[in-house]
PDB file of N, CA and C in Angstrom:
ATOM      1  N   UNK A   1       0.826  -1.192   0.000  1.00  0.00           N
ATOM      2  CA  UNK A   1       0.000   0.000   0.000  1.00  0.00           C
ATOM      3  C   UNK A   1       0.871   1.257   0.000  1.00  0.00           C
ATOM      4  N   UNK A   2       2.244   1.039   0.704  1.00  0.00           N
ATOM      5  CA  UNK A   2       2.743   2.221   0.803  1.00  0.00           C
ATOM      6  C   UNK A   2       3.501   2.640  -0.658  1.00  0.00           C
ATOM      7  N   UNK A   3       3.947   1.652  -1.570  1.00  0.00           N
ATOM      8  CA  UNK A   3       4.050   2.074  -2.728  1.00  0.00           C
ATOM      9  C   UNK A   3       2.945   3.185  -3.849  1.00  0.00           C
ATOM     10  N   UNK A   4       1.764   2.230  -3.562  1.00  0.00           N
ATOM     11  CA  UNK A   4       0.904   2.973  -4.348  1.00  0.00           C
ATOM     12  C   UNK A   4       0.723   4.429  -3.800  1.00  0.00           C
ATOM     13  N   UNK A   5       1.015   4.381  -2.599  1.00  0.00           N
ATOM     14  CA  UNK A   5       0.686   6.472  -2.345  1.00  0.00           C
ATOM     15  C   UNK A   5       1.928   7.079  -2.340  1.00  0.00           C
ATOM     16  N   UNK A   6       3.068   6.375  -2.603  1.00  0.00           N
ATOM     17  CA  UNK A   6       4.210   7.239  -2.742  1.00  0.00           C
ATOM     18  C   UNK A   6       4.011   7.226  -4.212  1.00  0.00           C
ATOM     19  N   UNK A   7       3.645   6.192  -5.245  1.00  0.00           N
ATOM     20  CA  UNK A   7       3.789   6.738  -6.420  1.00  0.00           C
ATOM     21  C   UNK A   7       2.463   7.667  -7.393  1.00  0.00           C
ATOM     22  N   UNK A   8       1.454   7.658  -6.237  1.00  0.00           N
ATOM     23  CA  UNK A   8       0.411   9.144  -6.338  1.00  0.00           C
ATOM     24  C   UNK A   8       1.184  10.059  -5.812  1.00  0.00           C
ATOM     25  N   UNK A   9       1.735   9.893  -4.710  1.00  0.00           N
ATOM     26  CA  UNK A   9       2.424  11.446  -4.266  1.00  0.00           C
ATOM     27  C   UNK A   9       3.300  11.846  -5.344  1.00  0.00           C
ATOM     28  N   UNK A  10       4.113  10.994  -6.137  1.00  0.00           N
ATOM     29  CA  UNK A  10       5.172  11.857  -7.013  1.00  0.00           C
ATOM     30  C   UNK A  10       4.632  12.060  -8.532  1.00  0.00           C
ATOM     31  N   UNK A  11       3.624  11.601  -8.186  1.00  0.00           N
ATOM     32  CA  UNK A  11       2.458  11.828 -10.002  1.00  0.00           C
ATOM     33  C   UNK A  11       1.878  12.957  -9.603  1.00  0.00           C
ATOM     34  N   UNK A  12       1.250  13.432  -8.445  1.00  0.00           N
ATOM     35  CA  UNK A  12       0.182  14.534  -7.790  1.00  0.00           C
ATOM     36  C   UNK A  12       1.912  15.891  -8.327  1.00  0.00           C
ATOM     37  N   UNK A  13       3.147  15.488  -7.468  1.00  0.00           N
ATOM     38  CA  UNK A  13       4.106  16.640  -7.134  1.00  0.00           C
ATOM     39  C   UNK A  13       4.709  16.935  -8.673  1.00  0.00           C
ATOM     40  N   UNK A  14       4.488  16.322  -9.861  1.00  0.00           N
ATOM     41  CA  UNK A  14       5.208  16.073 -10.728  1.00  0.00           C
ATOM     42  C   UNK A  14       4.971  17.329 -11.919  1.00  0.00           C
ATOM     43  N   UNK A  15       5.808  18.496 -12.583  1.00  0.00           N
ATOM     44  CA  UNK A  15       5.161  19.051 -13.107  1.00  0.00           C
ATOM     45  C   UNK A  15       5.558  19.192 -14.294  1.00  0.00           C
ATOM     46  N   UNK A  16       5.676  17.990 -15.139  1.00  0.00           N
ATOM     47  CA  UNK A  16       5.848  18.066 -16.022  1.00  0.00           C
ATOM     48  C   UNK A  16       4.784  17.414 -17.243  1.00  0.00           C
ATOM     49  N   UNK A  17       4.960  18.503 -18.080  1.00  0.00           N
ATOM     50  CA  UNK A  17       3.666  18.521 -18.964  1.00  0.00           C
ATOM     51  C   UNK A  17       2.091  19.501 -18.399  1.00  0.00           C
ATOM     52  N   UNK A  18       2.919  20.168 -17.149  1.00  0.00           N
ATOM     53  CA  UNK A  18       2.181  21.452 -16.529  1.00  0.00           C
ATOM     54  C   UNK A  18       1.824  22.800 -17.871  1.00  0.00           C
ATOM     55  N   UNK A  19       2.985  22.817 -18.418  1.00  0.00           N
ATOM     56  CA  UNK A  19       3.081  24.107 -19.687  1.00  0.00           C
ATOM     57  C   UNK A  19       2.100  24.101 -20.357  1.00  0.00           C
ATOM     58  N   UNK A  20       1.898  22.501 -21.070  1.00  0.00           N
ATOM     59  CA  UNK A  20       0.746  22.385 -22.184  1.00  0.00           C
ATOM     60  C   UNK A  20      -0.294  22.648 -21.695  1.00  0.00           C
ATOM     61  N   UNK A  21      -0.723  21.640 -20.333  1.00  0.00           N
ATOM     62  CA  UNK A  21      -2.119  21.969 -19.840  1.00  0.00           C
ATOM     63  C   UNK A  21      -2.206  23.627 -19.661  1.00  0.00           C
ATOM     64  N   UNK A  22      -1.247  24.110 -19.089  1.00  0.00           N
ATOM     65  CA  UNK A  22      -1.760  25.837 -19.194  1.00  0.00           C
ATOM     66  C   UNK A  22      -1.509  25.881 -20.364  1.00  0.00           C
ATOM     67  N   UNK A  23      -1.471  26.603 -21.626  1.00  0.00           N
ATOM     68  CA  UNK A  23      -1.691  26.439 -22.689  1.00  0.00           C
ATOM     69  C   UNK A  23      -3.451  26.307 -23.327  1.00  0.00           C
ATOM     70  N   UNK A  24      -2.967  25.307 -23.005  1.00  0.00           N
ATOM     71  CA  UNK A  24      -4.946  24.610 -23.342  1.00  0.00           C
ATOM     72  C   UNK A  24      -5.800  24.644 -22.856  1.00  0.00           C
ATOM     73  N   UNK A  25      -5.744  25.225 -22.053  1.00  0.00           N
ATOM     74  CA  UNK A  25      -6.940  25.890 -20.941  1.00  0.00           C
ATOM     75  C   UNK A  25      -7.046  27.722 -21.381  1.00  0.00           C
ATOM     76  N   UNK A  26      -6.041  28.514 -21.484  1.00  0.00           N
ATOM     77  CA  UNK A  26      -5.231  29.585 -22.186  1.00  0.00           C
ATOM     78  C   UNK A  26      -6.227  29.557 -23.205  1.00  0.00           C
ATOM     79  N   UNK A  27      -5.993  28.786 -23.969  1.00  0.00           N
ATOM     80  CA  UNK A  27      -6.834  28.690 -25.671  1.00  0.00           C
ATOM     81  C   UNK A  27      -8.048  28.348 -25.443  1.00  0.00           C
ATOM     82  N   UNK A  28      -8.619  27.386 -25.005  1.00  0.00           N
ATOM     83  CA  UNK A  28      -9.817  27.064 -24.128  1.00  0.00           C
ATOM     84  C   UNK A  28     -10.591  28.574 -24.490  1.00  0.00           C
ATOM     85  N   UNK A  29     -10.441  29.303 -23.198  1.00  0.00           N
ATOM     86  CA  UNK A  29     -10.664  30.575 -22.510  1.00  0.00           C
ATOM     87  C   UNK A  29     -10.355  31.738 -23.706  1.00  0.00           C
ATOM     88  N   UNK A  30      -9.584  31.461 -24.479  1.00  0.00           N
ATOM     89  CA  UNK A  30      -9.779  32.754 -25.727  1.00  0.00           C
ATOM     90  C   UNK A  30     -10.547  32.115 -26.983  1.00  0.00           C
ATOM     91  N   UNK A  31     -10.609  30.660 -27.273  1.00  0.00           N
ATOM     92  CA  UNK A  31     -12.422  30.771 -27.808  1.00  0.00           C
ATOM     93  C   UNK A  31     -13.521  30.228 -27.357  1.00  0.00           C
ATOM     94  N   UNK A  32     -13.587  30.519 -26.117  1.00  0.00           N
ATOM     95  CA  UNK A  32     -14.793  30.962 -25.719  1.00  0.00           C
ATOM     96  C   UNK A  32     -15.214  31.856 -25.877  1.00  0.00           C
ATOM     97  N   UNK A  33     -14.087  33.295 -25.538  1.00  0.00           N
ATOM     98  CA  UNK A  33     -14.483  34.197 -25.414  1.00  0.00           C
ATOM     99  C   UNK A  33     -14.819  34.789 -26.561  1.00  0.00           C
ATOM    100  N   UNK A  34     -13.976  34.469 -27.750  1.00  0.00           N
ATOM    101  CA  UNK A  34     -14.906  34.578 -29.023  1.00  0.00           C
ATOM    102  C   UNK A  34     -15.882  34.106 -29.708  1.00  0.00           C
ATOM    103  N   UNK A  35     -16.450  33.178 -28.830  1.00  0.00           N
ATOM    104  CA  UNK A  35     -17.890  32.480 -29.111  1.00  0.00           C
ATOM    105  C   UNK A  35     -18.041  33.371 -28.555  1.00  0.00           C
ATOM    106  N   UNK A  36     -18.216  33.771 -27.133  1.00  0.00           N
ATOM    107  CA  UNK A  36     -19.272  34.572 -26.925  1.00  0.00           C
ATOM    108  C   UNK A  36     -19.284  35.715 -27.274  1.00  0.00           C
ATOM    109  N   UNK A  37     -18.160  36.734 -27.779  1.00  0.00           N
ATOM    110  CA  UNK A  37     -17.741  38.120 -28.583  1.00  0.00           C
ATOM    111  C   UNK A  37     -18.564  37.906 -30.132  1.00  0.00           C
ATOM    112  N   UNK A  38     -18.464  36.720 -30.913  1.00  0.00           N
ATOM    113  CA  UNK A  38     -18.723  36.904 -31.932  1.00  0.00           C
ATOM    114  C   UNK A  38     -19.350  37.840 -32.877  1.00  0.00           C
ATOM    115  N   UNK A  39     -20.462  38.438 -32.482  1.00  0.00           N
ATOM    116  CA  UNK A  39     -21.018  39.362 -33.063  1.00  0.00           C
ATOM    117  C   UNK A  39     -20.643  40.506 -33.195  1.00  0.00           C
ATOM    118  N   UNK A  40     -20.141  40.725 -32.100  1.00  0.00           N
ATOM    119  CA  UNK A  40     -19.632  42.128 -31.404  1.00  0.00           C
ATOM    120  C   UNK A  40     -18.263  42.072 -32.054  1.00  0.00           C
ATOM    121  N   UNK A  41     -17.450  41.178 -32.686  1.00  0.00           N
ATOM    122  CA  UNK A  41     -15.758  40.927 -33.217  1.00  0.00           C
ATOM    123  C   UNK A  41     -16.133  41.226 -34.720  1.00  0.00           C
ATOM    124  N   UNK A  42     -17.867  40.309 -35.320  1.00  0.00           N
ATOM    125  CA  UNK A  42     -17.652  40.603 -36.437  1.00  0.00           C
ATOM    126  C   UNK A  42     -18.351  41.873 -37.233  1.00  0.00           C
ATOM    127  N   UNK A  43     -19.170  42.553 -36.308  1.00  0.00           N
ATOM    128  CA  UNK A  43     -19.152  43.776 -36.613  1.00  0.00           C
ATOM    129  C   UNK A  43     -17.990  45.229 -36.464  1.00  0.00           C
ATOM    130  N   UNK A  44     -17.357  45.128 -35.436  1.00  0.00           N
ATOM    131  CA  UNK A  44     -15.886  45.825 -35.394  1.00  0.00           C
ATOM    132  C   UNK A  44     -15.842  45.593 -36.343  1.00  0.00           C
ATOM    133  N   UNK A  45     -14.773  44.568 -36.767  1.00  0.00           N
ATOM    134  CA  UNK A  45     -14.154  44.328 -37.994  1.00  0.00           C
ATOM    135  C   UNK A  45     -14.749  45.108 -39.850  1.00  0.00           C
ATOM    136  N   UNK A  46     -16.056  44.411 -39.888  1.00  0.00           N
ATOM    137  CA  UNK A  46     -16.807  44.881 -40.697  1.00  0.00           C
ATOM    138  C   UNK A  46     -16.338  46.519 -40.940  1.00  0.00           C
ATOM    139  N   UNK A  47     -16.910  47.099 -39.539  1.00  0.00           N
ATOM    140  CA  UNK A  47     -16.913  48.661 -39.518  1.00  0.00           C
ATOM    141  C   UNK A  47     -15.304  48.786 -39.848  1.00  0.00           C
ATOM    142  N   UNK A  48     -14.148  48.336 -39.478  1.00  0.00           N
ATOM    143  CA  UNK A  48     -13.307  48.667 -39.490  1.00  0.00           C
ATOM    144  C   UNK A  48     -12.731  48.763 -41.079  1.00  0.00           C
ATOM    145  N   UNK A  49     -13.221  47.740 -41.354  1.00  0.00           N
ATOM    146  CA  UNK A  49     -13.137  47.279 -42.914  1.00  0.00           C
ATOM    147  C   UNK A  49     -13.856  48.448 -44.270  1.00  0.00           C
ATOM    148  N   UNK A  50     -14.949  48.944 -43.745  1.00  0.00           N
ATOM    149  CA  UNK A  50     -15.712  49.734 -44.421  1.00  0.00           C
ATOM    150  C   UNK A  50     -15.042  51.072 -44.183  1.00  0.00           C
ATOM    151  N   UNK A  51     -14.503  51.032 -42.829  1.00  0.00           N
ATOM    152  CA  UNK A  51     -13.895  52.587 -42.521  1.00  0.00           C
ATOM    153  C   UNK A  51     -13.016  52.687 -43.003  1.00  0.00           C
ATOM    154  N   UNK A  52     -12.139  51.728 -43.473  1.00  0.00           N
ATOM    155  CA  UNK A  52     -10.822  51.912 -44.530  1.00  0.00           C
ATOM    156  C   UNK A  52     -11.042  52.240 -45.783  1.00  0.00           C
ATOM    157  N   UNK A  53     -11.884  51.440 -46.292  1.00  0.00           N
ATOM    158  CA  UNK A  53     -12.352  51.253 -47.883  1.00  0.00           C
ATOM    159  C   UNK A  53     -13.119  52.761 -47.668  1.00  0.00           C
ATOM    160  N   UNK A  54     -13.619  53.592 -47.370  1.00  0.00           N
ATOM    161  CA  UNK A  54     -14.576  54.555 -47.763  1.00  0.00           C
ATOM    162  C   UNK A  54     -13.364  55.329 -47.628  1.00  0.00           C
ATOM    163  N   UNK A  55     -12.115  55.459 -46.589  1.00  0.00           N
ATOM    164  CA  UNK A  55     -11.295  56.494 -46.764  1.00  0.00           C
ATOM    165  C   UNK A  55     -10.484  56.201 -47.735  1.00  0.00           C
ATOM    166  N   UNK A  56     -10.058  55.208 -48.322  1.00  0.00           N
ATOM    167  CA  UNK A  56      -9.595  55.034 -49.559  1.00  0.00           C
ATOM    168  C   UNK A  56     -10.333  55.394 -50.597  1.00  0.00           C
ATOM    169  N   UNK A  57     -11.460  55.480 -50.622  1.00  0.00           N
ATOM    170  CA  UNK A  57     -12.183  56.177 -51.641  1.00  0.00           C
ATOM    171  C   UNK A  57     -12.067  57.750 -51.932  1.00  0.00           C
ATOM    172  N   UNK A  58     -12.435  57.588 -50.703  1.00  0.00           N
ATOM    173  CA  UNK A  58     -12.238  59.060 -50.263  1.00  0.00           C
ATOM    174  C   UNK A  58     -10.898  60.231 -50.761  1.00  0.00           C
ATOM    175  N   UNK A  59      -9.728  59.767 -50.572  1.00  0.00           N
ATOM    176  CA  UNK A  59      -8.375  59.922 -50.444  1.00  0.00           C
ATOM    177  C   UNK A  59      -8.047  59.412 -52.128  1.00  0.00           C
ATOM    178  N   UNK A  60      -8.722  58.915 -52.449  1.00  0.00           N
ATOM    179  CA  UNK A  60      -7.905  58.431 -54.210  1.00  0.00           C
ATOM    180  C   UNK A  60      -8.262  59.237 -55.003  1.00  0.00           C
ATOM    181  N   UNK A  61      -9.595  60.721 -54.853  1.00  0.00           N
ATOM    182  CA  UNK A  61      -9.549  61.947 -56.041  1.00  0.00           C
ATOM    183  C   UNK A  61      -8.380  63.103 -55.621  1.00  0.00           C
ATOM    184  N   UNK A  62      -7.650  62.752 -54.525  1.00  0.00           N
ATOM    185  CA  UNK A  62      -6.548  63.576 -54.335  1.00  0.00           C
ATOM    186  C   UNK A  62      -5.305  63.189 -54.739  1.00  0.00           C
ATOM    187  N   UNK A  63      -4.647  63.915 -55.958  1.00  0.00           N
ATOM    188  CA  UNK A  63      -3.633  63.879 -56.435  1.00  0.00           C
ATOM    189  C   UNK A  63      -2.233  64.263 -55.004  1.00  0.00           C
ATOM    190  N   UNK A  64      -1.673  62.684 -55.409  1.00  0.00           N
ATOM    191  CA  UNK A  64      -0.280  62.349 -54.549  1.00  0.00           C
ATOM    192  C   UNK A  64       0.584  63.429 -54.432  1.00  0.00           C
ATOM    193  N   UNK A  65       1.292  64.021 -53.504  1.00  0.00           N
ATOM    194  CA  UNK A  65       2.226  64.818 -54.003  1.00  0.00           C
ATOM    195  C   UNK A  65       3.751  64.605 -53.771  1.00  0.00           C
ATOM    196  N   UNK A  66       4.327  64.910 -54.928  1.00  0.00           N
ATOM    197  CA  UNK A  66       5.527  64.717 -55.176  1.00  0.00           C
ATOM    198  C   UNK A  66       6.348  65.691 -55.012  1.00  0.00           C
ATOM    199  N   UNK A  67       7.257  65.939 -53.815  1.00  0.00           N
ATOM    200  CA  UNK A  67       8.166  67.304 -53.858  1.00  0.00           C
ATOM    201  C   UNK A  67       9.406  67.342 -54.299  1.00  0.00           C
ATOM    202  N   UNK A  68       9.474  68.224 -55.013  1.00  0.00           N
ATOM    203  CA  UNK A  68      10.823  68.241 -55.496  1.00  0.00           C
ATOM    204  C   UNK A  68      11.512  69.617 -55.425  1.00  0.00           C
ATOM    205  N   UNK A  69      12.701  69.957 -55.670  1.00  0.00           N
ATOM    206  CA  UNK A  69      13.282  71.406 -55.246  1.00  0.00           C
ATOM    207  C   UNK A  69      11.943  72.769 -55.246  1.00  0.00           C
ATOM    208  N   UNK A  70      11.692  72.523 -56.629  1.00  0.00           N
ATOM    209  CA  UNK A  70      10.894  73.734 -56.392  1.00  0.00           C
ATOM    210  C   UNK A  70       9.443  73.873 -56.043  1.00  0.00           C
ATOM    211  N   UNK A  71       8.809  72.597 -55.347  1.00  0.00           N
ATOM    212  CA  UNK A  71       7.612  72.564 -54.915  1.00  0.00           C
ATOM    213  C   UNK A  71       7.314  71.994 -53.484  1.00  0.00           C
ATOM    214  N   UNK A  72       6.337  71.834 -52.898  1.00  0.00           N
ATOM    215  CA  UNK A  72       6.592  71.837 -51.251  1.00  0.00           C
ATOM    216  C   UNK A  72       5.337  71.061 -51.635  1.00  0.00           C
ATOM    217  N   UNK A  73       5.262  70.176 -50.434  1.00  0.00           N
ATOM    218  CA  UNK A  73       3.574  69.216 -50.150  1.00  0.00           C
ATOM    219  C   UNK A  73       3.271  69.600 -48.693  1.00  0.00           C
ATOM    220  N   UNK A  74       3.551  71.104 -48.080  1.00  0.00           N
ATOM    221  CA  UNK A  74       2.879  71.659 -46.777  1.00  0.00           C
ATOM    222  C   UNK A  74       1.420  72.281 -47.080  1.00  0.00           C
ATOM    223  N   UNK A  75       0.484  71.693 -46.666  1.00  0.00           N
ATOM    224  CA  UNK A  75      -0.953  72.084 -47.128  1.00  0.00           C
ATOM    225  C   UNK A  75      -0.697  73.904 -47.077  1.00  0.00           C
TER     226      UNK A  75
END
C-alpha cells in the first residue's frame, strides 16, 4: 500500500507537462471568449473594414504629391 501512495504522491508533485495543460486551458478561454464576442468581433471588424475602404475612396480623387526642389507638399 505504501508504494501505491508514494507513487500518487510523485504523479500529484510532478510538473511536467504542466506548460501544455496551461496552454490549453489559455486557448480554451480565448475561444470561448470569441464564441461569446462573436457578433460584437464581427461587426468591429466589418466597420473597421468599411472605414478603410470609404477612406480610400475618399483619399484616391486627391492627387499624390511629389516634392521636389521647387515645390513643397505643406498644405
Amino acid at each position: 500500500m505504501e508504494t501505491i501512495s508514494r507513487r500518487f504522491k510523485s504523479f500529484w508533485e510532478d510538473e511536467e507537462g504542466l506548460g501544455t495543460l496551461e496552454i490549453l486551458l489559455i486557448v480554451a478561454v480565448l475561444v470561448a471568449i470569441a464564441i461569446i464576442f462573436r457578433k460584437w468581433i464581427v461587426s468591429w471588424f466589418q466597420k473597421l473594414i468599411g472605414d478603410a475602404n470609404t477612406d480610400l475612396k475618399d483619399n484616391s480623387a486627391v492627387a499624390p504629391c511629389a516634392p521636389s526642389p521647387t515645390t513643397s507638399c505643406a498644405p
